[in-house]
Protein backbone atom coordinates (compact mmCIF):
# COMPACT_ATOMS: atom_id res chain seq x y z
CA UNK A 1 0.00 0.00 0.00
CA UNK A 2 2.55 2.05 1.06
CA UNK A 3 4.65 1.41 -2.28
CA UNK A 4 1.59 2.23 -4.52
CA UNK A 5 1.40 5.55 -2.69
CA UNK A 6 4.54 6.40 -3.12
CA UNK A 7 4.41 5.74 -7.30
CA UNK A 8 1.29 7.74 -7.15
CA UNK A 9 3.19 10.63 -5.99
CA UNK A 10 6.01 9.74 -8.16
CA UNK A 11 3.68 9.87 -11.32
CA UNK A 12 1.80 13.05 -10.03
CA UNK A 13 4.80 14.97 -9.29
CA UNK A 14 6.55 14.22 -12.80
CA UNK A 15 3.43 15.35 -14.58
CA UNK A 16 2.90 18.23 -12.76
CA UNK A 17 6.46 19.71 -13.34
CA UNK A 18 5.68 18.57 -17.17
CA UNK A 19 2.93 20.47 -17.19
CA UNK A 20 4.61 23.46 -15.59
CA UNK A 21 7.44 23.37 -18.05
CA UNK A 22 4.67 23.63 -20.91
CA UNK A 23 3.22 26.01 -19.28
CA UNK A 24 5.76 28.52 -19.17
CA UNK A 25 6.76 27.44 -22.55
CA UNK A 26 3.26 28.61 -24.02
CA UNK A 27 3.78 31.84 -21.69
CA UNK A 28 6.97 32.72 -23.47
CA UNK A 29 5.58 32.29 -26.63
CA UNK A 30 2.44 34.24 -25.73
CA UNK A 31 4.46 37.06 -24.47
CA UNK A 32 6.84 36.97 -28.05
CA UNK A 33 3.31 36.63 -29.70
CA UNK A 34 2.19 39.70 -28.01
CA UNK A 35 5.15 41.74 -28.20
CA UNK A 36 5.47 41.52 -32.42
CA UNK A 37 1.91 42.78 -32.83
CA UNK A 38 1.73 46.39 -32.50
CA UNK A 39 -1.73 46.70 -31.88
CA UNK A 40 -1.04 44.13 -28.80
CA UNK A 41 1.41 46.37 -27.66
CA UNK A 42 -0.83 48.84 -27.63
CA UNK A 43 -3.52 47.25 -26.03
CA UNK A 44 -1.07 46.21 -23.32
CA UNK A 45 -0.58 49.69 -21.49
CA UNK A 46 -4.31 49.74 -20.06
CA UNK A 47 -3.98 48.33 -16.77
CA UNK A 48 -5.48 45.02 -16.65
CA UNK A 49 -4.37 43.68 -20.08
CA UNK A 50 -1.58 42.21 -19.87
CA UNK A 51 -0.10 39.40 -23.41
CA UNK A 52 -3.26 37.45 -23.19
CA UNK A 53 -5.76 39.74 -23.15
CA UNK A 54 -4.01 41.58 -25.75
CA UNK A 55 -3.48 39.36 -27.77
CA UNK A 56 -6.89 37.42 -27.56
CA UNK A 57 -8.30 40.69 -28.48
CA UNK A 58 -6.59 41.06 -31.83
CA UNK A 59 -6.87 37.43 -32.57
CA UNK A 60 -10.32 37.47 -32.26
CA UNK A 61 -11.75 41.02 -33.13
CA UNK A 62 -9.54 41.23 -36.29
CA UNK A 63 -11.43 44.24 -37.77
CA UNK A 64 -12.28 46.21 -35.14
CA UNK A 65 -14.29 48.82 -37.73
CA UNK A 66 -16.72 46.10 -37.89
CA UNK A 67 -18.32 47.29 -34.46
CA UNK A 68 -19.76 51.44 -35.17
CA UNK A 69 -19.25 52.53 -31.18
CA UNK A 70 -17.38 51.20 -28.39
CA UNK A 71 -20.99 50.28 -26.68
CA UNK A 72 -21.54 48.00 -29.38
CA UNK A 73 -17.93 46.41 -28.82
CA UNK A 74 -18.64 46.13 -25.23
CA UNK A 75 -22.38 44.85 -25.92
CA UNK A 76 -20.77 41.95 -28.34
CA UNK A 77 -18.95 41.28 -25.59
CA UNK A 78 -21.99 40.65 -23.63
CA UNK A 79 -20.48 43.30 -20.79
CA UNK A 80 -23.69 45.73 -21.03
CA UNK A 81 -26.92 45.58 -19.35
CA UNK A 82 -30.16 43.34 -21.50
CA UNK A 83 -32.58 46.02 -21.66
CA UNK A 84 -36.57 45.39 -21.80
CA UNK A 85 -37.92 48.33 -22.29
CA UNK A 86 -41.40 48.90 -23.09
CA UNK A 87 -43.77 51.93 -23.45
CA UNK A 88 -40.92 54.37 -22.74
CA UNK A 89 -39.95 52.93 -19.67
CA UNK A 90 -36.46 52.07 -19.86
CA UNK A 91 -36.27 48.53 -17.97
CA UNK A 92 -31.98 47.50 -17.42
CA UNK A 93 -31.26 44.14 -15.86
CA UNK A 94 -28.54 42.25 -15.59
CA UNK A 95 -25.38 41.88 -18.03
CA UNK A 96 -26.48 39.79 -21.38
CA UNK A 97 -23.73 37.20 -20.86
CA UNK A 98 -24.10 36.89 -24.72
CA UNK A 99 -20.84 37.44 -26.83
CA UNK A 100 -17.21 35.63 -26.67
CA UNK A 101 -17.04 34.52 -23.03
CA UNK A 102 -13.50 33.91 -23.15
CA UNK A 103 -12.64 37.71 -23.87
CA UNK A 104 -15.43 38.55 -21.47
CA UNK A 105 -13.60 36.52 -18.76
CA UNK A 106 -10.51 37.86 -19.27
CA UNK A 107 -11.93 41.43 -19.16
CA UNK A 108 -13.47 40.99 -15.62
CA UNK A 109 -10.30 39.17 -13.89
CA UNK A 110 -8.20 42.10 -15.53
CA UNK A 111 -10.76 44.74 -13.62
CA UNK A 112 -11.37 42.97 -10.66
CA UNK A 113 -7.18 42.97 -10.50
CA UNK A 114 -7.24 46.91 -11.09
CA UNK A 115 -9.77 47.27 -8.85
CA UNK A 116 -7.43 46.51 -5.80
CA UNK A 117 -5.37 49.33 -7.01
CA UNK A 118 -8.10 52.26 -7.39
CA UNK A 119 -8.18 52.91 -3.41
CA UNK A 120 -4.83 53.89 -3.60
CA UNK A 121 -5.11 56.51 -6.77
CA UNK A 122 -6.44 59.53 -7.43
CA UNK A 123 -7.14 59.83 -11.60
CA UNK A 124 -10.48 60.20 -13.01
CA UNK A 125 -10.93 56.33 -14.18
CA UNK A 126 -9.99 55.80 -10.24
CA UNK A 127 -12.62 57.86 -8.86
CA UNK A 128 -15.30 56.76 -10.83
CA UNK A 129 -14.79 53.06 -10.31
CA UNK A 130 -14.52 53.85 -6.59
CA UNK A 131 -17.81 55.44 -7.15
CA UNK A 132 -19.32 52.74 -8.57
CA UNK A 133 -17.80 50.20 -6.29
CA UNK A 134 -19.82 52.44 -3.17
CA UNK A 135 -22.67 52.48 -4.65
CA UNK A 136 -23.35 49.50 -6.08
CA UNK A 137 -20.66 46.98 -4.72
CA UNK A 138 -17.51 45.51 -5.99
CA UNK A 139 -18.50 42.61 -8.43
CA UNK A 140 -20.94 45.55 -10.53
CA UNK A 141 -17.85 47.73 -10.57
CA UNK A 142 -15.58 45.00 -12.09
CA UNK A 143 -18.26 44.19 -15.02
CA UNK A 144 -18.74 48.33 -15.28
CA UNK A 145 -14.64 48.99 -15.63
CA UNK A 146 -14.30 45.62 -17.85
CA UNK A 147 -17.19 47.33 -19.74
CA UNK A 148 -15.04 50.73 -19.74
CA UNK A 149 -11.77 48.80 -20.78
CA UNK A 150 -13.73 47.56 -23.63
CA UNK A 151 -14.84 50.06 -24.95
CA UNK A 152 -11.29 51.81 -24.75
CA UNK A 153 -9.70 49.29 -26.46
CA UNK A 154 -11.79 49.49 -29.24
CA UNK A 155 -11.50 53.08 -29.45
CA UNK A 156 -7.31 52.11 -29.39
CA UNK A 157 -7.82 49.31 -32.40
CA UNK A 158 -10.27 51.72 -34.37
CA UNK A 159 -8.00 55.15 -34.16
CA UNK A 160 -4.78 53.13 -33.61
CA UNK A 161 -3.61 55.45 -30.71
CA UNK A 162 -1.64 54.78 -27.76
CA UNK A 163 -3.42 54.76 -24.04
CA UNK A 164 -3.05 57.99 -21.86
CA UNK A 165 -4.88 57.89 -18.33
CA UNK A 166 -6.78 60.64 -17.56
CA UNK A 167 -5.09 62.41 -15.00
């Protein structure tokens, strides 16, 4: 019994340092990946996007004219409220969930990360998600600053600029 446990760890341990050395492998590459696309680049200086993001972003937007505003971006996403209005009564519930989840997902993790940092700062993206985060709690803040990073890095793929926080 004693010998099957210890092959069991044997076996466990040499796949999980395989897996780790694949792992960074597929990091490195990522982060090459990400650093000959300019657009990545780009995308890179918001806080929150780091190679993946960025590079998930131009891999799967491609055209990013496609999409007429940043709201509709951030809407493909599936990162604005479903709206049910009806006899002029505007009616918002919760996000649509609809869109590329994978993107989506890796727009919330990258603003629930920033989010730790807002406390601390005192631009005008800072404020506002502090704001938000008072008012209506943290996880509505991280969908409403993933919904805000959207939309700016669409406005960074369509105008091919370069990010400057608002001071």
């Amino acid at each position: 019994m004693m010998f099957i446990s210890l092959v069991r760890k044997t076996i466990f341990y040499h796949n999980f340092n395989k897996l780790s050395f694949l792992s960074c492998t597929k990091d490195r590459h990522l982060q090459h990946r990400a650093q000959e696309s300019e657009s990545a680049r780009r995308l890179m200086a918001v806080e929150g996007v780091g190679p993946v993001t960025a590079t998930a972003v131009v891999a799967t937007v491609g055209d990013a004219h496609e999409f007429s505003t940043g709201r509709q971006f951030a809407t493909w996403l599936g990162l604005t409220p479903r709206q049910s209005s009806s006899g002029g009564k505007t009616r918002l519930g919760g996000i649509s969930k609809r869109g590329n989840v994978y993107l989506r997902t890796l727009l919330v993790h990258g603003a629930r990360s920033v989010l730790q940092l807002t406390e601390s700062r005192s631009d005008r993206k800072s404020q506002w998600v502090e704001a938000v985060k008072k008012r209506r709690g943290d996880n509505i803040a991280a969908i409403a600053l993933a919904a805000k990073h959207a939309r700016i890095l669409w406005a960074m793929l369509v105008r091919g600029e370069t990010y400057q926080l608002a001071a």
